[in-house]
C-alpha atoms as a PDB file:
ATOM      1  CA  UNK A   1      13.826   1.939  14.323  1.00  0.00           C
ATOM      2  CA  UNK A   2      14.848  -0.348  17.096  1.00  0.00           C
ATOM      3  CA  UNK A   3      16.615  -3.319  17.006  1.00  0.00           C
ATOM      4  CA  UNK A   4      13.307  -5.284  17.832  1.00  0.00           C
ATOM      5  CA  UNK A   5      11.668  -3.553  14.885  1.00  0.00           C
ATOM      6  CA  UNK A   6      12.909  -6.048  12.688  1.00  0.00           C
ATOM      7  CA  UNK A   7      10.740  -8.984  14.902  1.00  0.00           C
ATOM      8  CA  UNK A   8       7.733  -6.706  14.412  1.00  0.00           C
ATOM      9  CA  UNK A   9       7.715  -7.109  11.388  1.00  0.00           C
ATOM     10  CA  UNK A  10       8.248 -10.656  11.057  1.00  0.00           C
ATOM     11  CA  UNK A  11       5.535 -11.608  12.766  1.00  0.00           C
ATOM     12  CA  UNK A  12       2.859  -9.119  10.588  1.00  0.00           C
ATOM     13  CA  UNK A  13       4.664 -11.252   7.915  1.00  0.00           C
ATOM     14  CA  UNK A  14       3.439 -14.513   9.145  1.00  0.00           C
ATOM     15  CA  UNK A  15       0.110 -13.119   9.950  1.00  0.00           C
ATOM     16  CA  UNK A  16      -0.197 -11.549   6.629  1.00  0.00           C
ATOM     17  CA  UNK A  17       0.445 -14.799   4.744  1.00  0.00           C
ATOM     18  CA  UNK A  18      -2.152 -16.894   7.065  1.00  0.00           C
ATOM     19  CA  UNK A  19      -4.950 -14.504   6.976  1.00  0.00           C
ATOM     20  CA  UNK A  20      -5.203 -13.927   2.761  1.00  0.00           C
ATOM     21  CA  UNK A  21      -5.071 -17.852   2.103  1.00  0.00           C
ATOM     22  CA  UNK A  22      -7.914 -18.240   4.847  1.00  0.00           C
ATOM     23  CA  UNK A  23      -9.850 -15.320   2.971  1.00  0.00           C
ATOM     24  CA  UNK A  24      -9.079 -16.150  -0.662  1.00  0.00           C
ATOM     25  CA  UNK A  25     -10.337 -19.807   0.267  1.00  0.00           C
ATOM     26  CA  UNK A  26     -13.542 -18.641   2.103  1.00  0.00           C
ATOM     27  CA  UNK A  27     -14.423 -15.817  -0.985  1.00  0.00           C
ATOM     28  CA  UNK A  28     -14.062 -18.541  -3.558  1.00  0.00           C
ATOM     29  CA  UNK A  29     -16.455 -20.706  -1.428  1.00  0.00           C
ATOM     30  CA  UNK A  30     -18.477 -17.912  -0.717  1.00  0.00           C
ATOM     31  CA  UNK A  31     -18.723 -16.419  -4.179  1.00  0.00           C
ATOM     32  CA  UNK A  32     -17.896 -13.306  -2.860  1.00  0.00           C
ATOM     33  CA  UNK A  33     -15.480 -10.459  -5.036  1.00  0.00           C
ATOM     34  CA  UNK A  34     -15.484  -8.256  -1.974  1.00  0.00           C
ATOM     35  CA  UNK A  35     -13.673 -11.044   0.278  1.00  0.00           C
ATOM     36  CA  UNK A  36     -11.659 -12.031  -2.288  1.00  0.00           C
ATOM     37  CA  UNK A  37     -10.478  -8.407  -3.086  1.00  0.00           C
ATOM     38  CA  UNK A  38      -9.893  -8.471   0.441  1.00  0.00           C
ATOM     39  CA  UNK A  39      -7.548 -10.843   0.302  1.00  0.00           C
ATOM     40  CA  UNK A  40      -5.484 -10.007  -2.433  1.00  0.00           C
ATOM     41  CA  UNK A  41      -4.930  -6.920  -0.084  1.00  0.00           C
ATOM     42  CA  UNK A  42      -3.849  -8.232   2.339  1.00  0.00           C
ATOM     43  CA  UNK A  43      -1.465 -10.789   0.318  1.00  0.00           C
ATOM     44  CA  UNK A  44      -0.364  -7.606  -1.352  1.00  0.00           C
ATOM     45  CA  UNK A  45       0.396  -6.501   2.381  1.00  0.00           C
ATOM     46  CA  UNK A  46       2.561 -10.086   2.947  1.00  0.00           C
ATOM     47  CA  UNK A  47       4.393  -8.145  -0.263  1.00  0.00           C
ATOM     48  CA  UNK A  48       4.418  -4.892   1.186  1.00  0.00           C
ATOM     49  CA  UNK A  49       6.241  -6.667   4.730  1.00  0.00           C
ATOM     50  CA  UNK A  50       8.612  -8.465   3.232  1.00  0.00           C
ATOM     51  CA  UNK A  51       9.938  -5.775   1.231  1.00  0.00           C
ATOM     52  CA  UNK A  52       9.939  -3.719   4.297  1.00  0.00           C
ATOM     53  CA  UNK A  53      11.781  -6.630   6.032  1.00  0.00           C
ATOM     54  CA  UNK A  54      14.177  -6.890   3.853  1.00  0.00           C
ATOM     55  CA  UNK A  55      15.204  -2.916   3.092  1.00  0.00           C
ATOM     56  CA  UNK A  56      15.045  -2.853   6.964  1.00  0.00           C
ATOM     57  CA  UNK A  57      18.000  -5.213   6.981  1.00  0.00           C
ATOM     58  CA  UNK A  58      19.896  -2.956   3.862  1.00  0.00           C
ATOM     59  CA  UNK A  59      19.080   0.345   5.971  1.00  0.00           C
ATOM     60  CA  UNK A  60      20.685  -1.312   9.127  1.00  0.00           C
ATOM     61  CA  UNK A  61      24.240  -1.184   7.063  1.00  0.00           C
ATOM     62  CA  UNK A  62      26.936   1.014   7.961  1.00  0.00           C
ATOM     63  CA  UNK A  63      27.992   3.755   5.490  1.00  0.00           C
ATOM     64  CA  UNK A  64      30.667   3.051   2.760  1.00  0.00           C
ATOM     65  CA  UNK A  65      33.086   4.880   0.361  1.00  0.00           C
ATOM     66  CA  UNK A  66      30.173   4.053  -2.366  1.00  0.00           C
ATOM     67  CA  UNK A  67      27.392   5.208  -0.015  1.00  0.00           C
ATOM     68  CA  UNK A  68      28.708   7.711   2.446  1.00  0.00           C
ATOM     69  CA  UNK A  69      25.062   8.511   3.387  1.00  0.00           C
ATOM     70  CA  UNK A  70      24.117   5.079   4.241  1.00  0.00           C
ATOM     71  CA  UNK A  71      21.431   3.156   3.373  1.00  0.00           C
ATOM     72  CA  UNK A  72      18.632   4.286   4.496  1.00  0.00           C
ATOM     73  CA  UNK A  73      16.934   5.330   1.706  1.00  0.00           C
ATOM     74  CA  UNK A  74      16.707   1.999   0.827  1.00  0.00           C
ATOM     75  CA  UNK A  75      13.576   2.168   3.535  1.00  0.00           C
ATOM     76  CA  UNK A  76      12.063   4.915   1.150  1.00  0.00           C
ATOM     77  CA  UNK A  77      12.621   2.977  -2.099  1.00  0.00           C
ATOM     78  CA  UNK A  78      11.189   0.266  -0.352  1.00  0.00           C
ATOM     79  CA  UNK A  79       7.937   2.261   0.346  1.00  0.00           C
ATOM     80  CA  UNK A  80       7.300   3.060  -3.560  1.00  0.00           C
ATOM     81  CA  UNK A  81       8.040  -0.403  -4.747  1.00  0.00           C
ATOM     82  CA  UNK A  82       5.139  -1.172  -1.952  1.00  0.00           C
ATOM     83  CA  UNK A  83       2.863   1.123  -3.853  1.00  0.00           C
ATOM     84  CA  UNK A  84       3.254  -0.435  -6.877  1.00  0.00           C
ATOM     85  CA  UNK A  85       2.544  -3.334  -5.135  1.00  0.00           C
ATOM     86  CA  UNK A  86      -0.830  -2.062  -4.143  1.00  0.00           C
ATOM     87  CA  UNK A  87      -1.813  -0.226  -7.047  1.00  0.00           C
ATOM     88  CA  UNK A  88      -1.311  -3.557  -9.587  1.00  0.00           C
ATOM     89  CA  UNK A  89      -3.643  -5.203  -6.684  1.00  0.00           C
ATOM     90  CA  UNK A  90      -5.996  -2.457  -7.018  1.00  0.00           C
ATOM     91  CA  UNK A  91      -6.525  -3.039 -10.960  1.00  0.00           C
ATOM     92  CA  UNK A  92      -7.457  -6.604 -10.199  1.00  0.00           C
ATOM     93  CA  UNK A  93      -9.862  -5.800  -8.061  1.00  0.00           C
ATOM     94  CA  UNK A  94     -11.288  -3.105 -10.121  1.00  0.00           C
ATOM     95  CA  UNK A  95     -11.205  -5.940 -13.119  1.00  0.00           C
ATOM     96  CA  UNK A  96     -13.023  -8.155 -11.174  1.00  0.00           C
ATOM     97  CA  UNK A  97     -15.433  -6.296  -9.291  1.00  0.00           C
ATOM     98  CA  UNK A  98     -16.497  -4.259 -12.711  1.00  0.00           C
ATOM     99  CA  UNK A  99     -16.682  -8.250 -14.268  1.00  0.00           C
ATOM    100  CA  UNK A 100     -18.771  -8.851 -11.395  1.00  0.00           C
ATOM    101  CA  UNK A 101     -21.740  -5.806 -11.551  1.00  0.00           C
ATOM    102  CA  UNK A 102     -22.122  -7.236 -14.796  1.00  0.00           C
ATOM    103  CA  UNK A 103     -22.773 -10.367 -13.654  1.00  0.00           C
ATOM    104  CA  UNK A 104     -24.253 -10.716  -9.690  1.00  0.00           C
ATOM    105  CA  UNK A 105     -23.328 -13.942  -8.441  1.00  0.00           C
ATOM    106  CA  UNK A 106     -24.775 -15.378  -4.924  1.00  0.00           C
ATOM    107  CA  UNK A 107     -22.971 -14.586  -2.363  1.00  0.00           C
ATOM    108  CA  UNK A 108     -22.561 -17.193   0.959  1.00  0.00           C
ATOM    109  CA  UNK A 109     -23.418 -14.407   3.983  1.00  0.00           C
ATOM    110  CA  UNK A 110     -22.157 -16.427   6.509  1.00  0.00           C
ATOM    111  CA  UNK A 111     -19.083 -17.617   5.104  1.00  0.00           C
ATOM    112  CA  UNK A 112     -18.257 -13.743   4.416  1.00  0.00           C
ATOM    113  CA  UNK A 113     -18.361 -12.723   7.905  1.00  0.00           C
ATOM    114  CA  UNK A 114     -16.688 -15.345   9.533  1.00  0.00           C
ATOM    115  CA  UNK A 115     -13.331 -14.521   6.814  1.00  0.00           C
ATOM    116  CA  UNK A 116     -13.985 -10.883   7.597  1.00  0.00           C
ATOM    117  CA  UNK A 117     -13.638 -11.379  11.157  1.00  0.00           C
ATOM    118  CA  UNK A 118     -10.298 -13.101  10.361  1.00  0.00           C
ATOM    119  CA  UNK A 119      -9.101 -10.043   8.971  1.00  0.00           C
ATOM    120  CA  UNK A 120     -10.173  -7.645  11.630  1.00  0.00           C
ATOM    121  CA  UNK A 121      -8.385  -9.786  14.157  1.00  0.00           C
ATOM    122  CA  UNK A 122      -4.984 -10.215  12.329  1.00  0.00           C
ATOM    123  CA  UNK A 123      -5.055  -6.666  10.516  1.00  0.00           C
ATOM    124  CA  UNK A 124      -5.864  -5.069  13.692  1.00  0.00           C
ATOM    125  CA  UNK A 125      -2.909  -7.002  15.692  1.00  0.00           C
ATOM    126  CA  UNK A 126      -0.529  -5.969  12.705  1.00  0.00           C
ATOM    127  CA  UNK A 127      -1.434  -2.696  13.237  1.00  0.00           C
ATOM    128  CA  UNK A 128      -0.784  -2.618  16.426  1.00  0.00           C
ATOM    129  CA  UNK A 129       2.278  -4.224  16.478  1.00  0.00           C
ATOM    130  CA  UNK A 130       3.745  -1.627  13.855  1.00  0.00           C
ATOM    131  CA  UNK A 131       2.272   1.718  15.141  1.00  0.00           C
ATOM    132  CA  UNK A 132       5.311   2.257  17.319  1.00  0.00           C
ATOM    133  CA  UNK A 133       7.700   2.065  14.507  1.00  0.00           C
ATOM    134  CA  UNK A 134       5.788   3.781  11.798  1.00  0.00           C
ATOM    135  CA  UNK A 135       5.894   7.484  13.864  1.00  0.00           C
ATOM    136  CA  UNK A 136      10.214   6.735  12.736  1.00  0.00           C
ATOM    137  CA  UNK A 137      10.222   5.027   9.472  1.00  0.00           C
ATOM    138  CA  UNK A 138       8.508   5.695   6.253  1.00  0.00           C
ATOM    139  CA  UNK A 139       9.103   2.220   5.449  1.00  0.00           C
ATOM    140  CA  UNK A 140       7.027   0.905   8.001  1.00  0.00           C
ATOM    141  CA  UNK A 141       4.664   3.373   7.788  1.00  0.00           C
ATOM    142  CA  UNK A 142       3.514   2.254   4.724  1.00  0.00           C
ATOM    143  CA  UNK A 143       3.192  -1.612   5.983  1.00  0.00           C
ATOM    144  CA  UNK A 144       1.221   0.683   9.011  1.00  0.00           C
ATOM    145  CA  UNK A 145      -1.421   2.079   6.814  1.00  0.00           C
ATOM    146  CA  UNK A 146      -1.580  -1.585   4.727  1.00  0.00           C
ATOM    147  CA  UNK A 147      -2.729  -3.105   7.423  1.00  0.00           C
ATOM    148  CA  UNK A 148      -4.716  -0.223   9.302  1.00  0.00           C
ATOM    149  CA  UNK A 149      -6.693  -0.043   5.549  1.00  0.00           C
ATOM    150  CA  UNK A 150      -7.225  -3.520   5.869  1.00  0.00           C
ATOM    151  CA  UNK A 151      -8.842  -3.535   8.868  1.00  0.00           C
ATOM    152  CA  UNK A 152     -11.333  -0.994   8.068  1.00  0.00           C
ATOM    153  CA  UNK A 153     -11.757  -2.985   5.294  1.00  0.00           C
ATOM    154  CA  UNK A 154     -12.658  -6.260   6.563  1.00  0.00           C
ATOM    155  CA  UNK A 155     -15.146  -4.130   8.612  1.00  0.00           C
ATOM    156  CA  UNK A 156     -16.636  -3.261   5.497  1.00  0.00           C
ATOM    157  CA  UNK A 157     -16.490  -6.612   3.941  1.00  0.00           C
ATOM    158  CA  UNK A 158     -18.462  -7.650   7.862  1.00  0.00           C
ATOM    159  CA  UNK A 159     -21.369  -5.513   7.026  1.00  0.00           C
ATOM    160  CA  UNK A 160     -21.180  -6.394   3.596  1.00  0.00           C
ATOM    161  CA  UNK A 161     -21.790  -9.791   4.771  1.00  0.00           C
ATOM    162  CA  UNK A 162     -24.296  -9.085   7.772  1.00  0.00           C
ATOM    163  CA  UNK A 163     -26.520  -7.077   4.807  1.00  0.00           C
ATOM    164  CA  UNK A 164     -26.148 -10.144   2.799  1.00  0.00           C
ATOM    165  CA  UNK A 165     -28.139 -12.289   5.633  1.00  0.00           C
ATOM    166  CA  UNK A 166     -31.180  -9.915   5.529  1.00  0.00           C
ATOM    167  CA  UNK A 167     -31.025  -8.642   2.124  1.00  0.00           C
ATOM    168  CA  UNK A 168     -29.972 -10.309  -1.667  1.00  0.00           C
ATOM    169  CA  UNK A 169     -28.170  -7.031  -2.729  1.00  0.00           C
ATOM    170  CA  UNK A 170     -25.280  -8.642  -4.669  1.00  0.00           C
ATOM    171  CA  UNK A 171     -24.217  -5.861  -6.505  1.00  0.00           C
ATOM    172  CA  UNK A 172     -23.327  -4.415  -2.996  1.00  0.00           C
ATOM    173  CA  UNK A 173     -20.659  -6.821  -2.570  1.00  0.00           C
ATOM    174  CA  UNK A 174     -18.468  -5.280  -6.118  1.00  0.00           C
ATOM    175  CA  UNK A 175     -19.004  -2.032  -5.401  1.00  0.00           C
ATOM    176  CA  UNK A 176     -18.105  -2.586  -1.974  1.00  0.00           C
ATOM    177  CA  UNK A 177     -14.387  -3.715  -3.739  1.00  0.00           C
ATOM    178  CA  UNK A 178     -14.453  -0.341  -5.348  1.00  0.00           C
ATOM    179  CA  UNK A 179     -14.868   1.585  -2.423  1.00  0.00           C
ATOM    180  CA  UNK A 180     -12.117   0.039  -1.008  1.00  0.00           C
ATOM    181  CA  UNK A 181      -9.645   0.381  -4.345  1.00  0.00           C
ATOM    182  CA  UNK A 182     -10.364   4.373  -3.413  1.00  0.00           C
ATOM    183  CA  UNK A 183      -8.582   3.881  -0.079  1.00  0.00           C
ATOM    184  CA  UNK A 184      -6.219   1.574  -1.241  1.00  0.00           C
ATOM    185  CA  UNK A 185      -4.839   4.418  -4.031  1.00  0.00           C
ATOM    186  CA  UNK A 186      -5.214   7.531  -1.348  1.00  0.00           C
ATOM    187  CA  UNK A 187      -3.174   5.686   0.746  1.00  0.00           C
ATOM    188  CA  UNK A 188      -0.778   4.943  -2.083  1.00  0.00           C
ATOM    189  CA  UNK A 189      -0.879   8.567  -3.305  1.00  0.00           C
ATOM    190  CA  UNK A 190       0.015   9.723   0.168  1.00  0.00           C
ATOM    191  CA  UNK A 191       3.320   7.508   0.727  1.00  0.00           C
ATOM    192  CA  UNK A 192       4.490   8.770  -2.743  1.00  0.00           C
ATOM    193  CA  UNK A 193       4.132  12.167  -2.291  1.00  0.00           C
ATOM    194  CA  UNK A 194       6.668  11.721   0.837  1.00  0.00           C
ATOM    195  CA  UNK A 195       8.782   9.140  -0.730  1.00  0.00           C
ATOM    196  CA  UNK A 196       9.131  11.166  -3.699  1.00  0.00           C
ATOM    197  CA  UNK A 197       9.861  13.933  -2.080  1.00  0.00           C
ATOM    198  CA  UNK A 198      12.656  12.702  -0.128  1.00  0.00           C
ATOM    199  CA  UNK A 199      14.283  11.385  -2.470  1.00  0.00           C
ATOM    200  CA  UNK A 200      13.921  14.431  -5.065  1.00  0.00           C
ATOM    201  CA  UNK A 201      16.021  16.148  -2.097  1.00  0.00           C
ATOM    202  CA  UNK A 202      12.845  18.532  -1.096  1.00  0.00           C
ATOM    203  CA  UNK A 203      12.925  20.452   1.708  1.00  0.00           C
ATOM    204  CA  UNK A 204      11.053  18.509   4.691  1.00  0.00           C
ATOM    205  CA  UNK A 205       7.703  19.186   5.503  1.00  0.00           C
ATOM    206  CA  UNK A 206       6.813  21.678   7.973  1.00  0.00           C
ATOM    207  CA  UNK A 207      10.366  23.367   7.243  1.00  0.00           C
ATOM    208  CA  UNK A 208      11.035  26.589   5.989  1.00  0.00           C
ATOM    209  CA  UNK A 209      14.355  27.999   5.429  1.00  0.00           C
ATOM    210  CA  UNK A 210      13.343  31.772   5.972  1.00  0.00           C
ATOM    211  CA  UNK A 211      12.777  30.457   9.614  1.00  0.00           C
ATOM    212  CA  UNK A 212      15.696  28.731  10.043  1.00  0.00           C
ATOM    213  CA  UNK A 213      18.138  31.304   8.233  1.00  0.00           C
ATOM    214  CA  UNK A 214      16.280  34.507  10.587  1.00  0.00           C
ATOM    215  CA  UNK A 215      16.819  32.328  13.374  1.00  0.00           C
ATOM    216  CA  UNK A 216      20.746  31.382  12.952  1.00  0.00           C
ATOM    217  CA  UNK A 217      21.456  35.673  11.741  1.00  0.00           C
ATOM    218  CA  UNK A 218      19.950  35.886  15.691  1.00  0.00           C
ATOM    219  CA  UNK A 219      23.362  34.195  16.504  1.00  0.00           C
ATOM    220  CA  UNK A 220      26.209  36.525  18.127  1.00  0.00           C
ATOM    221  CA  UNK A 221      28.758  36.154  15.612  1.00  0.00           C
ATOM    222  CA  UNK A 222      26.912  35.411  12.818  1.00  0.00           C
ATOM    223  CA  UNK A 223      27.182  38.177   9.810  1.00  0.00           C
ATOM    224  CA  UNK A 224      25.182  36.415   7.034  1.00  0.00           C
ATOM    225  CA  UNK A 225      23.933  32.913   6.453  1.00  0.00           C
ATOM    226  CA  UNK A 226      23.240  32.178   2.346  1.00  0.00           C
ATOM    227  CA  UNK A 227      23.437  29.157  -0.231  1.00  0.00           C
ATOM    228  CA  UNK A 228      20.896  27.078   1.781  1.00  0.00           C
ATOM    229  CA  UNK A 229      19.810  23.782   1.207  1.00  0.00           C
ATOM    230  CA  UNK A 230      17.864  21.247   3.396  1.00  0.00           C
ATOM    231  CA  UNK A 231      17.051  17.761   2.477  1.00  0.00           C
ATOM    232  CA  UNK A 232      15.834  14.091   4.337  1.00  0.00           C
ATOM    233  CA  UNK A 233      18.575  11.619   4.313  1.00  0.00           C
ATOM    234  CA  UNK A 234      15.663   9.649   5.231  1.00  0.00           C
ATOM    235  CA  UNK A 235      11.943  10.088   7.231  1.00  0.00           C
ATOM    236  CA  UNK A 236      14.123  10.396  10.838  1.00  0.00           C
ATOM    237  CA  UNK A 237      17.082  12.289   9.394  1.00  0.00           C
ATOM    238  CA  UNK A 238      17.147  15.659   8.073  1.00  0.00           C
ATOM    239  CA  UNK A 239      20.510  17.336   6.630  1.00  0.00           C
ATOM    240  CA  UNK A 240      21.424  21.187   6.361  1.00  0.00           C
ATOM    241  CA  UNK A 241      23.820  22.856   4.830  1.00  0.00           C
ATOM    242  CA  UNK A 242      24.463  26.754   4.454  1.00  0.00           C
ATOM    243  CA  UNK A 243      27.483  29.349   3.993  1.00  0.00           C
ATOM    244  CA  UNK A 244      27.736  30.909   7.394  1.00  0.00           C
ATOM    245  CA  UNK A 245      29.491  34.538   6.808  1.00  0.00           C
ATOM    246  CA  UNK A 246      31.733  35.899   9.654  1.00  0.00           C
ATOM    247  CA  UNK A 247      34.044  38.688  10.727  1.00  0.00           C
ATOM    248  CA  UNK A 248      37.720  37.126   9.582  1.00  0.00           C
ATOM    249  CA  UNK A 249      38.867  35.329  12.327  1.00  0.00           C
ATOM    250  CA  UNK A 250      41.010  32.161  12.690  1.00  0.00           C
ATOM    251  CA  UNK A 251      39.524  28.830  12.039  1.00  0.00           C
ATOM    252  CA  UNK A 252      39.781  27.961  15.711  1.00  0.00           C
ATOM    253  CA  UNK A 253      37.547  30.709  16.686  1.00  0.00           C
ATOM    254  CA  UNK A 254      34.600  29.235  14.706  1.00  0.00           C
ATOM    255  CA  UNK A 255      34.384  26.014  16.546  1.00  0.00           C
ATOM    256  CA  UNK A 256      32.576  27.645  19.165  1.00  0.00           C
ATOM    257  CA  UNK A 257      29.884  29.403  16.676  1.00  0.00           C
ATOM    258  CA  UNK A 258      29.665  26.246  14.609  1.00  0.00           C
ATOM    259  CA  UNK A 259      28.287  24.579  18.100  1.00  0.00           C
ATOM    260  CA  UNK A 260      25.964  26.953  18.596  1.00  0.00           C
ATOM    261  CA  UNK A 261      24.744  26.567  15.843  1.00  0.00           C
ATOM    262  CA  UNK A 262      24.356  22.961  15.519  1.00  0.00           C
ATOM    263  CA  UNK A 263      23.030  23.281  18.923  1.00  0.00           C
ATOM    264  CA  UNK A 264      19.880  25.686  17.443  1.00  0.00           C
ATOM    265  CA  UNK A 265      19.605  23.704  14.263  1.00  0.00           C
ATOM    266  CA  UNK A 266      18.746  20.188  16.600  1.00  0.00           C
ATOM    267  CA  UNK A 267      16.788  21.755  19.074  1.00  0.00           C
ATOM    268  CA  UNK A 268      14.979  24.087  17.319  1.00  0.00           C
ATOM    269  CA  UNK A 269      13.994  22.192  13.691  1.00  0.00           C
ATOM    270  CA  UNK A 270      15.362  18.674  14.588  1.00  0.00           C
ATOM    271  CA  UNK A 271      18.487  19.312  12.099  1.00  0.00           C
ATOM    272  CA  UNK A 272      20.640  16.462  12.963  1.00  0.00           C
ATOM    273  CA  UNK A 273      23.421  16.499  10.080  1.00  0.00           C
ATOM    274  CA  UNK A 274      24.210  20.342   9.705  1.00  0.00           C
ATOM    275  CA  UNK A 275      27.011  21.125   7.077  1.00  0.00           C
ATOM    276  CA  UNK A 276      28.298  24.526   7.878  1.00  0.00           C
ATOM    277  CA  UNK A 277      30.961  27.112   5.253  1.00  0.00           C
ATOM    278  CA  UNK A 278      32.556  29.792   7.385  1.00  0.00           C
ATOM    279  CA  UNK A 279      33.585  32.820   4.855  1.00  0.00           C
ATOM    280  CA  UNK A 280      34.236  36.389   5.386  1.00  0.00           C
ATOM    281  CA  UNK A 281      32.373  37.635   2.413  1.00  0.00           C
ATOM    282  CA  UNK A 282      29.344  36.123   0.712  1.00  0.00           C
ATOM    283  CA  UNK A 283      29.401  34.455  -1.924  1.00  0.00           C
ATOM    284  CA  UNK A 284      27.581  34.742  -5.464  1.00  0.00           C
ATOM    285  CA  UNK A 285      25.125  36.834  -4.637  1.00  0.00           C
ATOM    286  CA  UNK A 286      24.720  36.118  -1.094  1.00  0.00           C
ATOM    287  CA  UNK A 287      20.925  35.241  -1.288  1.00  0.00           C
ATOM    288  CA  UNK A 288      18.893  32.376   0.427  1.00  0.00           C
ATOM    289  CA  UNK A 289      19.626  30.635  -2.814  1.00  0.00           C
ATOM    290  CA  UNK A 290      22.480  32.351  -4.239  1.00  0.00           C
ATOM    291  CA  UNK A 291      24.002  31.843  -7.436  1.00  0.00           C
ATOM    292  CA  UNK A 292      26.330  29.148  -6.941  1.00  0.00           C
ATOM    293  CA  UNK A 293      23.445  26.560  -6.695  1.00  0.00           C
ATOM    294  CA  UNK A 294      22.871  27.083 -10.248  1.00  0.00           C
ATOM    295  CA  UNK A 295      26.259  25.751 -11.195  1.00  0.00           C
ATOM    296  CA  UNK A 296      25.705  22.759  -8.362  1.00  0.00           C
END
């Protein structure tokens, strides 16, 4: 992320505290569970930012003796504890709306789409504001799809409230909150299958290391390439490491083939922290995944 990253997100911060207190004000007024669900989205998203704010900062620290691979999985820790955020948000808004199907209350129209154009305009600035940065960060991305699911949801909550002029359908505005709980959690679902997969050490999507090891035996030089593994050291940084077998040779004589190498790994699969074993013999039993990572 770039330096100015970091005053992106500050200002979706401010916007994301302004625009819930407007909304939770106007639903209570209003009588309306869909606003109000609204809202505690988006002050779940004023969570969701300041948590990305802050591992931002931690992921921006140099590596250490402690942490030699840095901290940037702080950014990825950062996007779970976000959708735990949104999930806890979710059952109040299930609570509610269920509380309120039960019991229809009337439901100000006007006052509904006036807050719900609040929230298309600031969600839809906050989205744009963090698009940039969530193509590099996982972190961001999920502040990204906070506020890009709020501001399909204040469209919702817009008709819901246009409907509400013309028609007394009050049960529309709960079940309208439930609608919205479903994106909430397959947005949620989505971040944690990436988070947890990065850091469970799983190979990156879109990877596969039959490609890359075919690819590297095309190598002059190259005799055998086993004991693979391939792992994010976060969303933008993807590590590699393999036993590369070779005729015996002096060490010097590999610096050239380890280049080459590195060179294919980067331009090829976007490998940008390759961690290459020369040997003249495999090891264990010289498969993709030989033996030895059993006793890892």
């Amino acid at each position: 992320m770039e330096e100015h990253g970091g005053g992106r997100l500050l200002f979706t911060l401010a916007l994301n505290f302004i625009i819930p207190t407007a909304q939770v004000i106007g639903g209570v007024h209003a009588h309306s569970m869909a606003l109000i669900s609204d809202a505690v989205h988006n002050f779940s998203d004023f969570v969701a930012v300041l948590i990305a704010y802050f591992a931002y900062l931690i992921g921006k620290k140099s590596a250490t003796p402690a942490n030699t691979f840095g901290y940037k999985r702080a950014e990825v820790m950062a996007a779970l504890i976000n959708v735990g955020v949104l999930i806890g948000a979710s059952g109040f808004i299930l609570y509610e709306a269920f509380d309120r199907l039960m019991r229809p209350e009337t439901v100000l129209g006007e006052v509904v789409i006036w807050m719900a154009g609040i929230g298309i305009l600031g969600n839809g600035l906050s989205a744009l504001v963090l698009h940039r940065d969530s193509k590099r960060s996982l972190n961001v991305r999920g502040a990204f799809l906070h506020m890009l699911g709020d501001l399909f949801t204040s469209v919702a909550v817009l008709l819901n409230g246009l409907i509400l002029l013309y028609r007394p359908w009050y049960w529309l505005d709960p079940l309208l909150s439930a609608i919205i709980v479903t994106f909430i959690l397959k947005n949620c679902w989505t971040i944690m299958k990436e988070a947890s997969g990065i850091l469970m050490n799983a190979t990156p999507k879109g990877l596969e290391l039959e490609k890359i090891r075919d690819r590297l035996l095309r190598i002059p030089g190259v005799c055998g390439i086993h004991h693979m593994h391939l792992w994010n050291i976060s969303l933008n940084s993807i590590a590699f490491s393999c036993h590369v077998e070779v005729p015996d040779q002096t060490v010097k004589n590999t610096e050239q083939l380890a280049e080459s190498i590195r060179h294919e790994l980067m331009h090829d699969f976007g490998i940008d922290h390759p961690l290459l074993q020369f040997e003249t013999g495999p090891c264990g039993n010289g498969t993709l995944l030989c033996e030895v990572s059993c006793k890892i």
